[in-house]
PDB file of N, CA and C in Angstrom:
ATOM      1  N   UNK A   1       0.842  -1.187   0.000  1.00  0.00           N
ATOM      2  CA  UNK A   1       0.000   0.000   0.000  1.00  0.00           C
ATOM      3  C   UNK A   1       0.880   1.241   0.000  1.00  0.00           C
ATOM      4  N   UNK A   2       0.184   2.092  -1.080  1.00  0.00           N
ATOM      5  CA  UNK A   2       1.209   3.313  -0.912  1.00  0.00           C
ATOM      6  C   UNK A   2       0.874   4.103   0.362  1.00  0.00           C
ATOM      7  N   UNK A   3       1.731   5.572   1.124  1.00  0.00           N
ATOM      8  CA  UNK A   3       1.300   6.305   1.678  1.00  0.00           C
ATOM      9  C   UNK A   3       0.801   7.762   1.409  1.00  0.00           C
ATOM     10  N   UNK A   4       1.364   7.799  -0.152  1.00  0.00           N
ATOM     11  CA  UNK A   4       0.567   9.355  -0.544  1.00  0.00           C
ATOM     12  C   UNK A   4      -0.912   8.951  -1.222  1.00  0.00           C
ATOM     13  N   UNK A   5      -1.511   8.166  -1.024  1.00  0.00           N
ATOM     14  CA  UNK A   5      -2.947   8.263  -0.989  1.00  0.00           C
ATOM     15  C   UNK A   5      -3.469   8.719   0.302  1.00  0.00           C
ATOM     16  N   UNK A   6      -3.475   7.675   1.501  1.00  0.00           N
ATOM     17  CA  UNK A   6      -4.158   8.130   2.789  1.00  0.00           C
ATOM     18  C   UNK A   6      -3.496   9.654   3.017  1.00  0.00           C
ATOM     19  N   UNK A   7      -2.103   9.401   3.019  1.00  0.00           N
ATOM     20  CA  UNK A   7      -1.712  10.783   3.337  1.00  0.00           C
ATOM     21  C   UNK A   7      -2.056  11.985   2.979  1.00  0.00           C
ATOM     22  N   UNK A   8      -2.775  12.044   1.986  1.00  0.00           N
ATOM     23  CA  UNK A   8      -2.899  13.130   0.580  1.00  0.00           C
ATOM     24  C   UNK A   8      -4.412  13.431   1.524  1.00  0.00           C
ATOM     25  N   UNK A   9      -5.653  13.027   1.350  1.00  0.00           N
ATOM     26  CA  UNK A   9      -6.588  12.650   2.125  1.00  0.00           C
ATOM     27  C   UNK A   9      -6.718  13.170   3.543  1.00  0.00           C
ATOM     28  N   UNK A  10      -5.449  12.822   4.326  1.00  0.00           N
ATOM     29  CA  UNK A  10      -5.412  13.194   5.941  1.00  0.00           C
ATOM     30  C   UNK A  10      -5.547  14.496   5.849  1.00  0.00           C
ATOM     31  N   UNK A  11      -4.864  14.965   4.716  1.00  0.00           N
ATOM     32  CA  UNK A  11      -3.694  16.214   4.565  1.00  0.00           C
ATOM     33  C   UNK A  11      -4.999  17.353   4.122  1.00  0.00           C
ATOM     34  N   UNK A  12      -5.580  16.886   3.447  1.00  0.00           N
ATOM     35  CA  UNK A  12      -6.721  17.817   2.375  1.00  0.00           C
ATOM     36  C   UNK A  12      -8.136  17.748   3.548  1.00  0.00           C
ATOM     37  N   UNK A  13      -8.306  16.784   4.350  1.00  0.00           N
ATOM     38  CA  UNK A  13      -9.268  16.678   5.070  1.00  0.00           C
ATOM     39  C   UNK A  13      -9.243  17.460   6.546  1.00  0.00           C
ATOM     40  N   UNK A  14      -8.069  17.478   7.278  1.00  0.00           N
ATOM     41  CA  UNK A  14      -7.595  17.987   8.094  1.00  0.00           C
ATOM     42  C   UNK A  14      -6.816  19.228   8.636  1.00  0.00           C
ATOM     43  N   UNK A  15      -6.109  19.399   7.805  1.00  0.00           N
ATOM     44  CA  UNK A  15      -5.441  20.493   7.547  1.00  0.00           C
ATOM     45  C   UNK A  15      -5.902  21.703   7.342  1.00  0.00           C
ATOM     46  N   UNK A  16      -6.459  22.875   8.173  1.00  0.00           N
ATOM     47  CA  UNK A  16      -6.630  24.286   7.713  1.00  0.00           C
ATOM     48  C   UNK A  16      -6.150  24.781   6.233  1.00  0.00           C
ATOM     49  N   UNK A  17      -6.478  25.404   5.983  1.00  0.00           N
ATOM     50  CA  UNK A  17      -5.959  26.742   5.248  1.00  0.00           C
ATOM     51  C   UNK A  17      -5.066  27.396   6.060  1.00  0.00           C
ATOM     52  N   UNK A  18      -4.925  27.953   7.597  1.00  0.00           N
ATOM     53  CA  UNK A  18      -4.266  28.156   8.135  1.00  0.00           C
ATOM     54  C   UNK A  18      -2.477  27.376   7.937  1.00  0.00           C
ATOM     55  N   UNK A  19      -3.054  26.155   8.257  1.00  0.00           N
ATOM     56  CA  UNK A  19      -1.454  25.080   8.586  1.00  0.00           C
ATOM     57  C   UNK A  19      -0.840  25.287   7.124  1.00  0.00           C
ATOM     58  N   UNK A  20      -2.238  25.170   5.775  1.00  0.00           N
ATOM     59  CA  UNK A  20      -1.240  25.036   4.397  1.00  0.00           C
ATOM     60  C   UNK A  20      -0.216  26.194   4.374  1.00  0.00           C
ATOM     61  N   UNK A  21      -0.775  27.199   5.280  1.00  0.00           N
ATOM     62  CA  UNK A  21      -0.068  29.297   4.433  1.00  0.00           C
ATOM     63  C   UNK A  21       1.133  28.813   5.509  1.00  0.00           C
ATOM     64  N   UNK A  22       1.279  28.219   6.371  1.00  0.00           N
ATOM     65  CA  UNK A  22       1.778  28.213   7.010  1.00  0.00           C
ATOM     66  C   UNK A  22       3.768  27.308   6.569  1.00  0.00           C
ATOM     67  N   UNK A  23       3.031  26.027   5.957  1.00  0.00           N
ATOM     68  CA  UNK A  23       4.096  25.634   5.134  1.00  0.00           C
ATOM     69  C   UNK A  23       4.404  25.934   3.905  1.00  0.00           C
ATOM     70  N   UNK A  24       3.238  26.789   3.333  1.00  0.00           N
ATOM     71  CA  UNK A  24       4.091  27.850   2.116  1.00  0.00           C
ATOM     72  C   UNK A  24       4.909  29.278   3.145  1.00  0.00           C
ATOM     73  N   UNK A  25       4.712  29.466   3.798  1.00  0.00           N
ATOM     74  CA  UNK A  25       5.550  30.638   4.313  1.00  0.00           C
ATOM     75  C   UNK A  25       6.832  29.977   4.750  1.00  0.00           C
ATOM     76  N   UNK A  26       6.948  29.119   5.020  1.00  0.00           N
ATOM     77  CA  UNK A  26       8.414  27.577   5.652  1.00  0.00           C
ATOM     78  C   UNK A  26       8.992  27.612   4.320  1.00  0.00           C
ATOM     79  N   UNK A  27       8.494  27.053   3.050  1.00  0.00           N
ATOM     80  CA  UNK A  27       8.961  27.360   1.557  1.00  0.00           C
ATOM     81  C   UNK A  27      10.023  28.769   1.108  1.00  0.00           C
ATOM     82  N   UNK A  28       9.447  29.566   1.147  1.00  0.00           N
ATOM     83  CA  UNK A  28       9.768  30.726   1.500  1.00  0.00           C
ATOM     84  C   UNK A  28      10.701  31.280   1.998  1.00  0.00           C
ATOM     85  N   UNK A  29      10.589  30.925   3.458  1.00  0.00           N
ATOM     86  CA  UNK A  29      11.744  31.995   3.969  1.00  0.00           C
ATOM     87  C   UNK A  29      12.793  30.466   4.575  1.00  0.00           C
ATOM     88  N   UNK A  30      12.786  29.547   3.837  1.00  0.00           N
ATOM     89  CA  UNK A  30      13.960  28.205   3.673  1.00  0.00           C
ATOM     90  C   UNK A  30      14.965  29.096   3.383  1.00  0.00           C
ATOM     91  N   UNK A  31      16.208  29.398   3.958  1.00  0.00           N
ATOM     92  CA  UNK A  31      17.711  29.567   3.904  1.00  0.00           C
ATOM     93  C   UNK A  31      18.767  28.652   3.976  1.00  0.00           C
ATOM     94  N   UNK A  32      19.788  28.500   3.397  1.00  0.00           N
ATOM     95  CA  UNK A  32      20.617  27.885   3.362  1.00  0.00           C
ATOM     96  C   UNK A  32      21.783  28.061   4.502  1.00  0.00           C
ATOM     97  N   UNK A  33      21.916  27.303   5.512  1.00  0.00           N
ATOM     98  CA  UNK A  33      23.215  27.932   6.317  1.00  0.00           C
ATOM     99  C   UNK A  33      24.590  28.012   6.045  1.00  0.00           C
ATOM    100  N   UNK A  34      24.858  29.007   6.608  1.00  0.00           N
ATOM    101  CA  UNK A  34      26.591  29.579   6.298  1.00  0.00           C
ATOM    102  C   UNK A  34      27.367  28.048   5.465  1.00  0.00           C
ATOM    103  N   UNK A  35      27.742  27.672   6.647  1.00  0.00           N
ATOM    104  CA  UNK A  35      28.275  26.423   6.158  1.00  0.00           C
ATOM    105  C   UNK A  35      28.105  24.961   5.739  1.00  0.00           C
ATOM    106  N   UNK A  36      26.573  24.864   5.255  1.00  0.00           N
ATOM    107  CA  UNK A  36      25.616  23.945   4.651  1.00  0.00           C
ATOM    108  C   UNK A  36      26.044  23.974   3.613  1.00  0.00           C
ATOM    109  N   UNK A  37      26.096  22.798   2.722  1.00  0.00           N
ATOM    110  CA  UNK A  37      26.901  21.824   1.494  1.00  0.00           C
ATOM    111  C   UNK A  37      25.560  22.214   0.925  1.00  0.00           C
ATOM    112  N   UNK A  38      26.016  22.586  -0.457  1.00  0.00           N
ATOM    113  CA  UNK A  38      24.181  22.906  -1.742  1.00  0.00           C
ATOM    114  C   UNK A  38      23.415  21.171  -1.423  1.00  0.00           C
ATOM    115  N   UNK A  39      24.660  20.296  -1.694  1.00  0.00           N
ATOM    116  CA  UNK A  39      23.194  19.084  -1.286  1.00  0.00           C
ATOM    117  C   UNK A  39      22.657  19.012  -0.297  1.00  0.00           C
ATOM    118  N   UNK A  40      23.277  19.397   0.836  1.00  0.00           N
ATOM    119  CA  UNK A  40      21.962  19.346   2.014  1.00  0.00           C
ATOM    120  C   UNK A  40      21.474  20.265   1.871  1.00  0.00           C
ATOM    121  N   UNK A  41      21.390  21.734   1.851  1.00  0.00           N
ATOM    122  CA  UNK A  41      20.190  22.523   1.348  1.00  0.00           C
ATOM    123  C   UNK A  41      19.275  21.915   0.435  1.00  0.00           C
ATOM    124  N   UNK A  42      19.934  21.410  -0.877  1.00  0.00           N
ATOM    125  CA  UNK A  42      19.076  20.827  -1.632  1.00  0.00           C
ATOM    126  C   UNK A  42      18.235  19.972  -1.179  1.00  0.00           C
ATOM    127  N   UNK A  43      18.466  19.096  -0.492  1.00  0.00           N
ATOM    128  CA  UNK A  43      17.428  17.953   0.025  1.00  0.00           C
ATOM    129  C   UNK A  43      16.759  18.488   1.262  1.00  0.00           C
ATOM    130  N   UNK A  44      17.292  19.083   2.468  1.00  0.00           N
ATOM    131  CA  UNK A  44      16.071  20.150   3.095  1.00  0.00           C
ATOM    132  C   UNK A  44      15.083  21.153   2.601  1.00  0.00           C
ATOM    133  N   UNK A  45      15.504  21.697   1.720  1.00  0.00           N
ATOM    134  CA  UNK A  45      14.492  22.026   0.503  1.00  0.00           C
ATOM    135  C   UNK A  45      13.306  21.652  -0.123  1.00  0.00           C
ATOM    136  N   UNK A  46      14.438  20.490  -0.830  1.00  0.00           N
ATOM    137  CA  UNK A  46      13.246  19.761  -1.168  1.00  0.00           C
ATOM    138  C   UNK A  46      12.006  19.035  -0.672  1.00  0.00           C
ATOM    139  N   UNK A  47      12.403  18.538   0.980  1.00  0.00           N
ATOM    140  CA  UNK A  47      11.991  17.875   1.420  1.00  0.00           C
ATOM    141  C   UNK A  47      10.662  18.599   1.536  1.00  0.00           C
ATOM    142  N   UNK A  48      10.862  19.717   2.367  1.00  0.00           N
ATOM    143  CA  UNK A  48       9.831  20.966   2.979  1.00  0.00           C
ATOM    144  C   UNK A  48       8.698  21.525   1.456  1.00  0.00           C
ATOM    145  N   UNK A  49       9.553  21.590   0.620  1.00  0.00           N
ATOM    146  CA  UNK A  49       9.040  21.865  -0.672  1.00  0.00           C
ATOM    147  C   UNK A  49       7.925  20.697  -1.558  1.00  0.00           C
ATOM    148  N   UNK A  50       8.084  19.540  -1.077  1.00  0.00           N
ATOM    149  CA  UNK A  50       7.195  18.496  -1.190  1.00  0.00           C
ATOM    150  C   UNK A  50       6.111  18.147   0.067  1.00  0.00           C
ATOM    151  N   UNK A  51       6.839  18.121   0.940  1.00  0.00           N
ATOM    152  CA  UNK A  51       5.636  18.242   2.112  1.00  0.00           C
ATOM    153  C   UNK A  51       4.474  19.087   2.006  1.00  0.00           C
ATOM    154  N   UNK A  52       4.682  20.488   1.334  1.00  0.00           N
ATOM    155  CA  UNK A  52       3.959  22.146   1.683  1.00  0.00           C
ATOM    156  C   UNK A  52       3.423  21.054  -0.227  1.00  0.00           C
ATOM    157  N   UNK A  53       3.987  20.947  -1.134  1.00  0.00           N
ATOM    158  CA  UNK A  53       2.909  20.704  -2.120  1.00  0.00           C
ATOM    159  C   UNK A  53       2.691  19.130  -2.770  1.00  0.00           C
ATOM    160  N   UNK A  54       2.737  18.521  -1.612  1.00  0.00           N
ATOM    161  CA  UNK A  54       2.388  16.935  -1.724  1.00  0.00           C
ATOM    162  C   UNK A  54       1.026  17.090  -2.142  1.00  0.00           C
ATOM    163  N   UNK A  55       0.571  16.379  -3.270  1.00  0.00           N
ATOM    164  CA  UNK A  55      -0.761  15.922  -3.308  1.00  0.00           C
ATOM    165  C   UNK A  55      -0.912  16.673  -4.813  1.00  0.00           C
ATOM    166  N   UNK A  56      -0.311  17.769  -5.139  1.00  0.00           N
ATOM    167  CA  UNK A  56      -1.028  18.943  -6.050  1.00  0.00           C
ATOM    168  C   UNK A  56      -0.178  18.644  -7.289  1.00  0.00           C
ATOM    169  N   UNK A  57      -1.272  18.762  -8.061  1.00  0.00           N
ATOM    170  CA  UNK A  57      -0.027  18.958  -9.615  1.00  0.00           C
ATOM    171  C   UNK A  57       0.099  20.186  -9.379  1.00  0.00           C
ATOM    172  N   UNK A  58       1.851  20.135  -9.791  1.00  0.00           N
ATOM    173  CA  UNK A  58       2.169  21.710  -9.449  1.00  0.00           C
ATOM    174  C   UNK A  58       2.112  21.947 -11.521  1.00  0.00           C
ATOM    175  N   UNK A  59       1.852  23.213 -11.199  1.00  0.00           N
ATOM    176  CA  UNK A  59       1.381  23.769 -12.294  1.00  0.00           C
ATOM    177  C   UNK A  59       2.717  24.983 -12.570  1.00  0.00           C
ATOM    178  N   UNK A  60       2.884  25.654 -13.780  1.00  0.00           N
ATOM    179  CA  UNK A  60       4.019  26.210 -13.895  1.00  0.00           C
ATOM    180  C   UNK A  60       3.918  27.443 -12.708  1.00  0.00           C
ATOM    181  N   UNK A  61       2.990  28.451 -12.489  1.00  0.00           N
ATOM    182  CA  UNK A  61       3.026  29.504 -11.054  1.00  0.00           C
ATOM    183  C   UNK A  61       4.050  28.590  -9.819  1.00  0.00           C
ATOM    184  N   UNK A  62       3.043  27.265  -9.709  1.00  0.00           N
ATOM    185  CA  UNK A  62       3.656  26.693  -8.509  1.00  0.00           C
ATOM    186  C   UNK A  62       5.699  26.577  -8.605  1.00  0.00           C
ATOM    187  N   UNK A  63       5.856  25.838 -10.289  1.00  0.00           N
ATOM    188  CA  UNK A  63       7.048  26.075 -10.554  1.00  0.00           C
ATOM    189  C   UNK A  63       8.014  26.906  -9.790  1.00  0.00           C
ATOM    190  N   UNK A  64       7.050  27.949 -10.948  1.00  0.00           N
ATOM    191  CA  UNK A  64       8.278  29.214 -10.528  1.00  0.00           C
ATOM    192  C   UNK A  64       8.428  30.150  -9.225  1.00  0.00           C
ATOM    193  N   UNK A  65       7.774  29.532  -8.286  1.00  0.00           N
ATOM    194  CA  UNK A  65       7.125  30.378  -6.564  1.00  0.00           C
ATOM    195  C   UNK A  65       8.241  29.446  -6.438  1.00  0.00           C
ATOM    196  N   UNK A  66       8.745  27.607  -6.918  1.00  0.00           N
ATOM    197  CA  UNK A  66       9.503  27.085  -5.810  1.00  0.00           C
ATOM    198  C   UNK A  66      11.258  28.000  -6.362  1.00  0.00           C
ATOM    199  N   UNK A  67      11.320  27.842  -7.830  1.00  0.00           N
ATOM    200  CA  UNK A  67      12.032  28.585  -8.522  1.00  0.00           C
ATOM    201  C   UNK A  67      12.680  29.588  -7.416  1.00  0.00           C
ATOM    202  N   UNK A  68      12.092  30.514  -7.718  1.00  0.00           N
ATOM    203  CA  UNK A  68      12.337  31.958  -6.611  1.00  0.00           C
ATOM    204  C   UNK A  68      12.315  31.806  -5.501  1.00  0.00           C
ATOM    205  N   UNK A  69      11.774  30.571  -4.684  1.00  0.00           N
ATOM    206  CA  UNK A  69      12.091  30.398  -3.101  1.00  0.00           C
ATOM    207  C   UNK A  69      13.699  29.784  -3.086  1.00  0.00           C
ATOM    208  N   UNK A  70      13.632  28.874  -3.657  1.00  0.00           N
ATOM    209  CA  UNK A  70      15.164  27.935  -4.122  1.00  0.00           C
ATOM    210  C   UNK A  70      16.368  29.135  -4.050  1.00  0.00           C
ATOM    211  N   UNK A  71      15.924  30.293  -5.222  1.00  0.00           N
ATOM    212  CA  UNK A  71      16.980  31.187  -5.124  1.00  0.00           C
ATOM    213  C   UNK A  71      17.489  32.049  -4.013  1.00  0.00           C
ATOM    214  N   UNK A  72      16.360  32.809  -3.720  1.00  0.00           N
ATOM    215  CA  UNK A  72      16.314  33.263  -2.303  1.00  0.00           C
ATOM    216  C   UNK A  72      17.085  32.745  -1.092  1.00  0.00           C
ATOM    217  N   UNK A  73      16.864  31.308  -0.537  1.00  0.00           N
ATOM    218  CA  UNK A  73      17.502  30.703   0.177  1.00  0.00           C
ATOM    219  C   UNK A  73      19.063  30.128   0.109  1.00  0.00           C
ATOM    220  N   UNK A  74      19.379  30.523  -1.276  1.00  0.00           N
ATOM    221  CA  UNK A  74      21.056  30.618  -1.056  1.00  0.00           C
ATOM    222  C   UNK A  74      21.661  31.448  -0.502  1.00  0.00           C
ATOM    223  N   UNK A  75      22.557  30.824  -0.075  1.00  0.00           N
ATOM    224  CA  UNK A  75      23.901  31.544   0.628  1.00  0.00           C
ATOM    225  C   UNK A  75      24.694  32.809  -0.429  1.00  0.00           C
ATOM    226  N   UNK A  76      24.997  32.221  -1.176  1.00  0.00           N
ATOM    227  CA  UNK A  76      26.209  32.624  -1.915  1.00  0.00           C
ATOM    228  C   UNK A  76      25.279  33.398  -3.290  1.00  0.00           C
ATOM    229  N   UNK A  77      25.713  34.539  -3.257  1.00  0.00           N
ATOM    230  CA  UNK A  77      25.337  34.771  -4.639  1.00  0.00           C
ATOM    231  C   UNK A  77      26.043  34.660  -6.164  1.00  0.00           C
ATOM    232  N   UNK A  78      27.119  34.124  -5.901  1.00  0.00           N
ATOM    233  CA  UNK A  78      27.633  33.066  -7.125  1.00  0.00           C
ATOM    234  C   UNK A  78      27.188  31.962  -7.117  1.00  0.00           C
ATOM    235  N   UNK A  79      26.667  31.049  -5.772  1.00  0.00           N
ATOM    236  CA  UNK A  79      26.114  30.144  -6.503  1.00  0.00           C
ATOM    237  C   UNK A  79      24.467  30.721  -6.645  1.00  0.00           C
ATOM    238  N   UNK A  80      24.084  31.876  -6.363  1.00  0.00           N
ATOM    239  CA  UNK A  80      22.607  32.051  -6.819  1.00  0.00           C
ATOM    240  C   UNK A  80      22.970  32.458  -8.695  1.00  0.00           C
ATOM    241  N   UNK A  81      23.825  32.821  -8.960  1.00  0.00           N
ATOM    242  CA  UNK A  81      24.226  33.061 -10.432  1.00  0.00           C
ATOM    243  C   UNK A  81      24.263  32.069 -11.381  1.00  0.00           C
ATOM    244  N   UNK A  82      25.597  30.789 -10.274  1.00  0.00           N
ATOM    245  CA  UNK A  82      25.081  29.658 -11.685  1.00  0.00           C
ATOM    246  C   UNK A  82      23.902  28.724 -11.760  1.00  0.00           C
ATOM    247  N   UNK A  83      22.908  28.947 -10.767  1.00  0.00           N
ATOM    248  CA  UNK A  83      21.807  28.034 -10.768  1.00  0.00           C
ATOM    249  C   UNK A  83      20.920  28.724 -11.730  1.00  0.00           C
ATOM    250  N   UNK A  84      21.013  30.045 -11.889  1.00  0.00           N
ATOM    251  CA  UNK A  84      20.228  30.765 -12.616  1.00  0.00           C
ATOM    252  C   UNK A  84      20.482  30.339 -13.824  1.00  0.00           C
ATOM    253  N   UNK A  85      21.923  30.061 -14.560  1.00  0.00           N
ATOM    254  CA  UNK A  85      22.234  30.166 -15.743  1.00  0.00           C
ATOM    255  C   UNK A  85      22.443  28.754 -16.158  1.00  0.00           C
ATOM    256  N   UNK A  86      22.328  27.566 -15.038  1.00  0.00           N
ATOM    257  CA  UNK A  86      21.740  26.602 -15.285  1.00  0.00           C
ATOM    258  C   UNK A  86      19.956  26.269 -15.710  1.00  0.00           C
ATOM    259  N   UNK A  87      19.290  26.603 -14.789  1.00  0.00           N
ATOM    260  CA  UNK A  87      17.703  26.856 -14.955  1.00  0.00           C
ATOM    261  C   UNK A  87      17.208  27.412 -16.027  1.00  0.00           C
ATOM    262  N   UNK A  88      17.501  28.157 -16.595  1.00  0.00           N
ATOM    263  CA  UNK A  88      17.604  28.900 -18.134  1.00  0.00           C
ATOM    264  C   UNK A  88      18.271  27.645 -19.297  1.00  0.00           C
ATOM    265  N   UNK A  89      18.861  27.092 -18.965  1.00  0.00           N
ATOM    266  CA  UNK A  89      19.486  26.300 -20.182  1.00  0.00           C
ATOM    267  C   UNK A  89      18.803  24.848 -20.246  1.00  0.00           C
ATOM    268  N   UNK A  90      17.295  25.010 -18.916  1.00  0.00           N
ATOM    269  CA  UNK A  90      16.591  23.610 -19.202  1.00  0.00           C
ATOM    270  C   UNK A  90      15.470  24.284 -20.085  1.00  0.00           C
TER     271      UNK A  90
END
């Protein structure tokens, strides 16, 4: 048995509107720490970034909100430069 069925369900049945704004605002203001490796940002990221839109086809808006949260939460603005000029070349 999978768990993103019941889960999806718990999540849509239970869950405020309140709790959802709540893990889009977690999306959001996600930072990368000083001395955090891009893959563990990347995968704390992601993780939080699937939790807040488990269940939803993300649609291109949703895309580009994670897009611009992703950027935001870097450290370094060289590496906010080459992710940019990677992301552009998909």
């Amino acid at each position: 048995m999978q768990w993103n069925g019941p889960k999806d369900h718990i999540i849509q049945a239970f869950l405020g509107g309140e709790e959802i704004a709540k893990k889009r605002d977690l999306v959001q203001t996600h930072k990368q720490k000083v001395y955090e490796s891009n893959e563990s940002f990347i995968l704390r990221f992601r993780y939080v970034a699937t939790d807040t839109y488990l269940g939803y086809e993300q649609n291109d808006d949703q895309q580009a909100i994670l897009k611009e949260a992703f950027l935001k939460g870097l450290y370094s603005d060289e590496l906010k430069k080459s992710q940019v000029s990677t992301m552009w070349k998909r």
